[in-house]
C-alpha atoms as a PDB file:
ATOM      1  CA  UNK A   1      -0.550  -7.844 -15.482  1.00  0.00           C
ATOM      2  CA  UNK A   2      -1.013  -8.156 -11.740  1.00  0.00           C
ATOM      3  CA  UNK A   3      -1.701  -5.158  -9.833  1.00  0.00           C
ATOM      4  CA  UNK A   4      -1.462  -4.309  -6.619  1.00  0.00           C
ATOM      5  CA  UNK A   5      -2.643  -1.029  -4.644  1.00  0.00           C
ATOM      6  CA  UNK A   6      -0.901  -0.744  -0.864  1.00  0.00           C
ATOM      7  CA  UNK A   7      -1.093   0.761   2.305  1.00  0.00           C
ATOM      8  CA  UNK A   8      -4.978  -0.063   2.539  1.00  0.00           C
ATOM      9  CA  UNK A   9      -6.413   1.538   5.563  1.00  0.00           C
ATOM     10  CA  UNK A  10      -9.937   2.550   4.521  1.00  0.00           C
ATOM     11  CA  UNK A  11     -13.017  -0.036   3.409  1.00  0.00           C
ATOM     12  CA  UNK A  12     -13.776   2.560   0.937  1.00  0.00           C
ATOM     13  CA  UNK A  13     -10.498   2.355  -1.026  1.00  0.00           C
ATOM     14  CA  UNK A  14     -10.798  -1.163  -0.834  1.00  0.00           C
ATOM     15  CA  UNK A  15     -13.714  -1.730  -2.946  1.00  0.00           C
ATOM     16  CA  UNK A  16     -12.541   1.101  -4.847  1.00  0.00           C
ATOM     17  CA  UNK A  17      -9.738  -0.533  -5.777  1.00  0.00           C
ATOM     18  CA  UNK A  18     -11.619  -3.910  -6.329  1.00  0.00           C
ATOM     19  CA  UNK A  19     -14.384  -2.338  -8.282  1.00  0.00           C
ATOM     20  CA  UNK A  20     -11.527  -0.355 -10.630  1.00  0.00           C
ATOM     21  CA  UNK A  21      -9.647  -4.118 -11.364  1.00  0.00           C
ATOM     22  CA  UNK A  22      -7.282  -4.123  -8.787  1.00  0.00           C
ATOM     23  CA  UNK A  23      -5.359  -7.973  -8.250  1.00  0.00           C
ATOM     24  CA  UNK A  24      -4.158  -7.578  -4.618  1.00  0.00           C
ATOM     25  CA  UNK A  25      -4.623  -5.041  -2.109  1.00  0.00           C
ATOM     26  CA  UNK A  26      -1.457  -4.467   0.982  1.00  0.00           C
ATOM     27  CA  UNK A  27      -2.378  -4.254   4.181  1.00  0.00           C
ATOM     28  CA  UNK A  28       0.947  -2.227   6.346  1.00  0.00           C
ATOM     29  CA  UNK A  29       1.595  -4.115   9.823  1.00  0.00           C
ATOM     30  CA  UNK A  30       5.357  -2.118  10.277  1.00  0.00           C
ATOM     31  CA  UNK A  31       6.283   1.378  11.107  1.00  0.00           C
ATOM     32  CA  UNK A  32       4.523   3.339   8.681  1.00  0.00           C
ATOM     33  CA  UNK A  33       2.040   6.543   7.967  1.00  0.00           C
ATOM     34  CA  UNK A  34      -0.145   3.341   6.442  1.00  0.00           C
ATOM     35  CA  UNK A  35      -0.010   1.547   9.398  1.00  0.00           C
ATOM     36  CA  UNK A  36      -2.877  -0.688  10.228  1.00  0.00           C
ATOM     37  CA  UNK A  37      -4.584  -2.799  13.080  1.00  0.00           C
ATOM     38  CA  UNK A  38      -5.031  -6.460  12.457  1.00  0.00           C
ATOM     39  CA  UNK A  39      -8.378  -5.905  13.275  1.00  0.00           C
ATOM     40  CA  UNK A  40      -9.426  -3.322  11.068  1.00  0.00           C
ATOM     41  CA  UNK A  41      -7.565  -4.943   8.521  1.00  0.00           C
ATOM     42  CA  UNK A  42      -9.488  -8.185   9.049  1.00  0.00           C
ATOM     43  CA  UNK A  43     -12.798  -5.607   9.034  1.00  0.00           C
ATOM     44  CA  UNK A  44     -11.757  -4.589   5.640  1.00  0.00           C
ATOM     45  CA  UNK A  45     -10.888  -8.012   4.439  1.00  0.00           C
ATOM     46  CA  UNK A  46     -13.902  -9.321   5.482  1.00  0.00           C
ATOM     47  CA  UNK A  47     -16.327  -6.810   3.965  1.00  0.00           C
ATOM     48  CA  UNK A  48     -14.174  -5.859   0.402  1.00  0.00           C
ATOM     49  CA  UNK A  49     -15.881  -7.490  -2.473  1.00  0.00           C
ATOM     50  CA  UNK A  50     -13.840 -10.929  -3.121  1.00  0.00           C
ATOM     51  CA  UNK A  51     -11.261 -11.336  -6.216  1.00  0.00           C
ATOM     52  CA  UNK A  52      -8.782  -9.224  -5.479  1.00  0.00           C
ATOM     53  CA  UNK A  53      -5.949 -11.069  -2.930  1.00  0.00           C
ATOM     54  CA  UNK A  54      -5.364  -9.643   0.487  1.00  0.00           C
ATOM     55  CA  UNK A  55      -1.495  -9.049   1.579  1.00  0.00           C
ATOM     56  CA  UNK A  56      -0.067  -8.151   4.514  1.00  0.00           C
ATOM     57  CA  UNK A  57       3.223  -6.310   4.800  1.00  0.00           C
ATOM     58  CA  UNK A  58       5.682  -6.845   6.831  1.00  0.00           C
ATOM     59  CA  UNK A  59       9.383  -5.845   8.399  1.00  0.00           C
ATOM     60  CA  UNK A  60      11.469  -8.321   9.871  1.00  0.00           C
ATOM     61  CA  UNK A  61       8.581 -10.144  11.851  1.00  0.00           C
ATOM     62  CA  UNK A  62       8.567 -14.084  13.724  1.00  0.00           C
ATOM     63  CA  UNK A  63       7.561 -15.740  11.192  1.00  0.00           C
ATOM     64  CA  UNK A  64       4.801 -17.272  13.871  1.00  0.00           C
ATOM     65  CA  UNK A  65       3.687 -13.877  14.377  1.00  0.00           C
ATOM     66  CA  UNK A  66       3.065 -13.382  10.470  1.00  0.00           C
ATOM     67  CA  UNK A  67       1.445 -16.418  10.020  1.00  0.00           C
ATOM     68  CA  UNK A  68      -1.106 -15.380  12.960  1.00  0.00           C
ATOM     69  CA  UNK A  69      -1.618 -12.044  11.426  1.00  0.00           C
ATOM     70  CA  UNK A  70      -2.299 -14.048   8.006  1.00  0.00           C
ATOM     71  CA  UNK A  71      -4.805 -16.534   9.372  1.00  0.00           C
ATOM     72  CA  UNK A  72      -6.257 -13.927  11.520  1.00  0.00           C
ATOM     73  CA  UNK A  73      -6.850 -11.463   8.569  1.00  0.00           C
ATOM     74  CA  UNK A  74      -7.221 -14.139   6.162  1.00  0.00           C
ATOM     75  CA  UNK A  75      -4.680 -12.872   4.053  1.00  0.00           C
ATOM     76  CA  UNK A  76      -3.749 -14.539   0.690  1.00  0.00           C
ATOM     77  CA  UNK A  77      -0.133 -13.392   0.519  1.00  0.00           C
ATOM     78  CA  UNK A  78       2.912 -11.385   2.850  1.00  0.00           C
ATOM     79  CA  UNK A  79       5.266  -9.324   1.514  1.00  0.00           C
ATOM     80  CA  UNK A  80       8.267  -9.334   3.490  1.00  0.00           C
ATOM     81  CA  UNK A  81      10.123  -5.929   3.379  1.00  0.00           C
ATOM     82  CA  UNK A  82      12.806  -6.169   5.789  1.00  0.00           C
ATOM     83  CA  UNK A  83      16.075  -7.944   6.201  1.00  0.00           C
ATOM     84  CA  UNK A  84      14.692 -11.180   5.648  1.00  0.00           C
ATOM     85  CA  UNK A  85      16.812 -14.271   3.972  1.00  0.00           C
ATOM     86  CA  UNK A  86      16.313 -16.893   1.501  1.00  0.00           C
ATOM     87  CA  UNK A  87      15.547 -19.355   4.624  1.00  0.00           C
ATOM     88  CA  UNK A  88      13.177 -17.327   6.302  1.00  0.00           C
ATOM     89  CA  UNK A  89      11.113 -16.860   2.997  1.00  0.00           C
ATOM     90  CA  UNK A  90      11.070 -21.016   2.662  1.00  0.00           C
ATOM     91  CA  UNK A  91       9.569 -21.028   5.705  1.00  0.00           C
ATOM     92  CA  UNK A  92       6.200 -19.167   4.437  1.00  0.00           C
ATOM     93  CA  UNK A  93       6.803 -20.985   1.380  1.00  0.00           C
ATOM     94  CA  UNK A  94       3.868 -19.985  -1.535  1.00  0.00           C
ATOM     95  CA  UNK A  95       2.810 -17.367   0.236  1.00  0.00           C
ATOM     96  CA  UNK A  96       6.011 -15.120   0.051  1.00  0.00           C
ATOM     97  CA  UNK A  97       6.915 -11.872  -1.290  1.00  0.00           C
ATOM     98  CA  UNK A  98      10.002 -10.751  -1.197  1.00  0.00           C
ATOM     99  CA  UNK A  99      11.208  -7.144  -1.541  1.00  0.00           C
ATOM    100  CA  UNK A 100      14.460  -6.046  -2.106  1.00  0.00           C
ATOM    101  CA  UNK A 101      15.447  -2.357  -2.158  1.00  0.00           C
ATOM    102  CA  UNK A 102      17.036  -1.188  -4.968  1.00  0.00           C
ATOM    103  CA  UNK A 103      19.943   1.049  -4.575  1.00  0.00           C
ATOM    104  CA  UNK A 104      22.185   0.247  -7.290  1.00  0.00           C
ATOM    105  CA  UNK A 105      23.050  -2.846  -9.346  1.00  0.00           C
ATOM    106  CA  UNK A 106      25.264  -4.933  -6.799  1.00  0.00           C
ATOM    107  CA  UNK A 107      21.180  -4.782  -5.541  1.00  0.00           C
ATOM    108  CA  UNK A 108      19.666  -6.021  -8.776  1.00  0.00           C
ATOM    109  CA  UNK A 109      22.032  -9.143  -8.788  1.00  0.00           C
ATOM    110  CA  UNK A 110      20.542  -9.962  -5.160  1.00  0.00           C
ATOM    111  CA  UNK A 111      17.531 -11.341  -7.234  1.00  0.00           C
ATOM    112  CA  UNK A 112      19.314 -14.435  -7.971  1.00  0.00           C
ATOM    113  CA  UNK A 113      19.936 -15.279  -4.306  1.00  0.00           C
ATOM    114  CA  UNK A 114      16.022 -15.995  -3.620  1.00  0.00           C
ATOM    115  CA  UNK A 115      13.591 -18.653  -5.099  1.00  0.00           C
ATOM    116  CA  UNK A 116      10.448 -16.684  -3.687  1.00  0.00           C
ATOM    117  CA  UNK A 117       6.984 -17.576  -5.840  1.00  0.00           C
ATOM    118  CA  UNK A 118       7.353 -13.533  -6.582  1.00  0.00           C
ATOM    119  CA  UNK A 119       9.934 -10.885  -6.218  1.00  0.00           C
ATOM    120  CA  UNK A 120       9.649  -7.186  -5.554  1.00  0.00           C
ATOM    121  CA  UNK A 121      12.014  -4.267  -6.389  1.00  0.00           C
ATOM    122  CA  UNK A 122      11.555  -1.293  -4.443  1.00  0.00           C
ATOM    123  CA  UNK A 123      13.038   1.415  -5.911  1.00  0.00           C
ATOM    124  CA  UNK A 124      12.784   5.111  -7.521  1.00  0.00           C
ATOM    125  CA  UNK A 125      11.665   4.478 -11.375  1.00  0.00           C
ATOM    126  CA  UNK A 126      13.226   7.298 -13.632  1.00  0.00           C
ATOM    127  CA  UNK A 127      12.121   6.104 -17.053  1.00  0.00           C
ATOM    128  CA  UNK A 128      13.540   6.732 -20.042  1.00  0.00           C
ATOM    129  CA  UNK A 129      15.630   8.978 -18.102  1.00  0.00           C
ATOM    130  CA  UNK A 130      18.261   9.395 -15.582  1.00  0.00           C
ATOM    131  CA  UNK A 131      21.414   7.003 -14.490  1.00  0.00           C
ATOM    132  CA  UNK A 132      18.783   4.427 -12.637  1.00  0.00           C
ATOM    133  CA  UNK A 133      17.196   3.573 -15.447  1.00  0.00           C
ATOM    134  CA  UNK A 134      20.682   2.255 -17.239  1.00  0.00           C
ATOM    135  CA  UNK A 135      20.125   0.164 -13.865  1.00  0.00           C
ATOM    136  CA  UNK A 136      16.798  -1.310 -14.604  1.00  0.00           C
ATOM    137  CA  UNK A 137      18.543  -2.762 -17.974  1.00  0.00           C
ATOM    138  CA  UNK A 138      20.088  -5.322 -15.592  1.00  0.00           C
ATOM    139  CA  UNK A 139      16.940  -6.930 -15.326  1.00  0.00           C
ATOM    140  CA  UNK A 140      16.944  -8.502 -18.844  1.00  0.00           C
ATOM    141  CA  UNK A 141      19.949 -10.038 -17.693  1.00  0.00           C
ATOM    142  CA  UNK A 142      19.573 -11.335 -14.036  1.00  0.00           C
ATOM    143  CA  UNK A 143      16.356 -13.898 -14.567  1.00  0.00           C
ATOM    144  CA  UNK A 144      14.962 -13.437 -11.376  1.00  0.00           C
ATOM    145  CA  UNK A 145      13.726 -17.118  -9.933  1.00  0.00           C
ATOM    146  CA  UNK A 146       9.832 -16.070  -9.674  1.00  0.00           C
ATOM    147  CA  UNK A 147       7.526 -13.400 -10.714  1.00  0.00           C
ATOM    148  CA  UNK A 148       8.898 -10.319 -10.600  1.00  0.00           C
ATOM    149  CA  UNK A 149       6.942  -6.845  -9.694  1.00  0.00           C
ATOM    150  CA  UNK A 150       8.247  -3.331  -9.663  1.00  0.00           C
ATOM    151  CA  UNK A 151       7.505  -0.637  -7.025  1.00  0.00           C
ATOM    152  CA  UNK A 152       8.531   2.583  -5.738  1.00  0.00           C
ATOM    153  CA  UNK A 153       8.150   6.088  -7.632  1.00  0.00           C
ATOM    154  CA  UNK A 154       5.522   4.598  -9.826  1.00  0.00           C
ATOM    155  CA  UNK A 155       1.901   6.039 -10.335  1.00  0.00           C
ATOM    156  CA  UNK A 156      -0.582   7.097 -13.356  1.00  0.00           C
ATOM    157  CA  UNK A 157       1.705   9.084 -15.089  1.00  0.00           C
ATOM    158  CA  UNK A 158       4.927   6.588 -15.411  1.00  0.00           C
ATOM    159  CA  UNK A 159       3.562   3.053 -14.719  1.00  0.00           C
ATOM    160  CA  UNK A 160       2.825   2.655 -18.560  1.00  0.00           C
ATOM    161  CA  UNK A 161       6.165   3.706 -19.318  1.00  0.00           C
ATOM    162  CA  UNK A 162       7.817   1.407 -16.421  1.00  0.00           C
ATOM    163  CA  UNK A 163       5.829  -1.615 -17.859  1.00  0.00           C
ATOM    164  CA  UNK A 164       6.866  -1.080 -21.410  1.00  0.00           C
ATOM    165  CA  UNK A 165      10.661  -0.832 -20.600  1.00  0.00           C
ATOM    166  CA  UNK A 166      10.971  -3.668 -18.250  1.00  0.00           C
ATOM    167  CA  UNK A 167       7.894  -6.114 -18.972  1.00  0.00           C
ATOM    168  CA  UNK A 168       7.197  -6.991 -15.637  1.00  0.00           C
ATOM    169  CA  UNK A 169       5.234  -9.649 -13.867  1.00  0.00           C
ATOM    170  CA  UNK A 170       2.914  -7.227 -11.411  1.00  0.00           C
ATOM    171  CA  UNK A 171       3.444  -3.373 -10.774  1.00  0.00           C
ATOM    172  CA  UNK A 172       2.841  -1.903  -6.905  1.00  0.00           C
ATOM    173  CA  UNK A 173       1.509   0.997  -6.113  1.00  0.00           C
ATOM    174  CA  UNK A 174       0.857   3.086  -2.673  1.00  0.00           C
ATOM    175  CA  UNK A 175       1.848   7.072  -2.869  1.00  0.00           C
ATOM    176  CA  UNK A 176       1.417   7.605  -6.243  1.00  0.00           C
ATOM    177  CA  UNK A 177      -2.163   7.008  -5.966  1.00  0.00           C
ATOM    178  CA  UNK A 178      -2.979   9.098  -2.384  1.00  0.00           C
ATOM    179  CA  UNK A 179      -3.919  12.520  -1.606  1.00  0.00           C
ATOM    180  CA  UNK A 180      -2.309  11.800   2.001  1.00  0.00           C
ATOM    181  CA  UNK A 181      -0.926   8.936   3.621  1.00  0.00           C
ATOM    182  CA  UNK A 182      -2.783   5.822   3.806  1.00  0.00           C
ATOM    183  CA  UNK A 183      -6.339   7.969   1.594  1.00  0.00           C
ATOM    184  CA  UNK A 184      -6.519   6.331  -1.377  1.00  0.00           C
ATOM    185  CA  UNK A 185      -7.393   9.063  -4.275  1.00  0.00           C
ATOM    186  CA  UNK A 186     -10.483   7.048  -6.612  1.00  0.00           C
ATOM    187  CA  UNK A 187      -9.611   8.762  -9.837  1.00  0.00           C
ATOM    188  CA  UNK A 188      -5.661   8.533  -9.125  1.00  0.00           C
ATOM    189  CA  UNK A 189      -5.902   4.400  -8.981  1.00  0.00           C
ATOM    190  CA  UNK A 190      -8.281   4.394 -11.881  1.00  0.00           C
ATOM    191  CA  UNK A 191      -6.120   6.086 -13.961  1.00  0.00           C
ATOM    192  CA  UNK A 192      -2.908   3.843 -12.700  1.00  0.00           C
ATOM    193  CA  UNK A 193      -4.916   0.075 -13.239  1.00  0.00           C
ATOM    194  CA  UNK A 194      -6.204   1.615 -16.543  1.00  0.00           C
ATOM    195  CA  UNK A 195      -2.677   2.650 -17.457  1.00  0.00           C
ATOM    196  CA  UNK A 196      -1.100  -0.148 -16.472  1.00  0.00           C
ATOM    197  CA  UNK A 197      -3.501  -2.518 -17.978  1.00  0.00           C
ATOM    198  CA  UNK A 198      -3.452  -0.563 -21.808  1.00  0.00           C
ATOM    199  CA  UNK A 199       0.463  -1.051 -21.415  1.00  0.00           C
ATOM    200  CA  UNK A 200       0.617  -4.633 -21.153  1.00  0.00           C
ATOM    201  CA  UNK A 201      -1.640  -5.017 -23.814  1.00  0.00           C
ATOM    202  CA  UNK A 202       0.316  -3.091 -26.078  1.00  0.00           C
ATOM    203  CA  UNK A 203       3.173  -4.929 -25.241  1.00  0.00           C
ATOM    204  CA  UNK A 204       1.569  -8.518 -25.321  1.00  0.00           C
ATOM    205  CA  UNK A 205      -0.348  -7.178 -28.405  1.00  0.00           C
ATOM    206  CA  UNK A 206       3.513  -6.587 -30.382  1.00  0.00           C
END
């Protein structure tokens, strides 16, 4: 299970989140409450313990200006959040993510258009309840090309429950683990990577 905590913009939730198991932290380069500098999120790549890999997100950027960003930070991986096509993912090849916003189902079936190393669905996760999760269900049909990772809505109290329905590759995680935007709560991501790492065992383990 690969999991990711987002919209990084302390040192201290960093190594909290490498320290707790964490795969990947997200650094936020668009429009956003989480919104960070290159350079203090080349600070906080720099001095976070190594192992877990360092990802920048991003919104309809040049890809030149991504790859600058990437070298500059020493990033690992982008995840690419905007309108961006199947071309303009080749062009940053293995280190692509690429999320796709999930409204409805005609958005599920956009999986299929992408051959991404990973792909990320953004959207609300209602569990064993609710009209989106008949939604989810699609998933088991459409075999998405790479890896695929959930998002949005998640956090300690419906990540196991997300994982066990829909078996996914990674799980993200950015809100549902703050007490503001971009503050990192310690005991909130604990209790999300423990979570999510005692559901994929039980569903590895049956």
């Amino acid at each position: 299970m690969w999991i990711k905590i987002c919209g990084i913009t302390r040192l201290e939730d960093a190594i909290s989140a490498a320290r707790f198991g964490a795969d990947a932290v997200g650094f936020v380069f668009a429009d956003s409450p989480r919104r960070v500098r290159p350079e203090v999120a080349r600070r906080i790549s720099r001095e976070m313990p190594r192992g877990p890999s360092r990802v920048g997100v991003f919104v309809d950027s040049p890809p030149d200006l991504v790859r600058g960003i990437v070298e500059y930070c020493e990033l690992d991986l982008v995840q690419l959040h905007g309108a961006e096509d199947a071309g303009y993912c080749e062009t940053l090849g293995e280190l692509a993510i690429k999320a796709l916003r999930v409204k409805d189902r005609s958005d599920i079936l956009r999986v299929r258009d992408y051959s991404c190393p990973a792909l990320l669905l953004d959207g609300y996760y209602t569990g064993a309840t609710g009209g989106r999760s008949r939604d989810w269900i699609m998933l088991k049909v459409v075999k998405p090309r790479g890896h695929l990772i959930i998002a949005g809505g998640l956090d300690p109290g419906n990540v196991a429950g997300a994982i066990k329905d829909l078996h996914p590759y990674g799980v993200d995680v950015s809100s549902g683990v703050e007490s503001a935007p971009g503050v990192k709560d310690p005991v909130l991501m604990y209790k999300f990577i423990e979570s999510a790492r005692r559901a994929d065992y039980e569903v590895n383990d049956n």
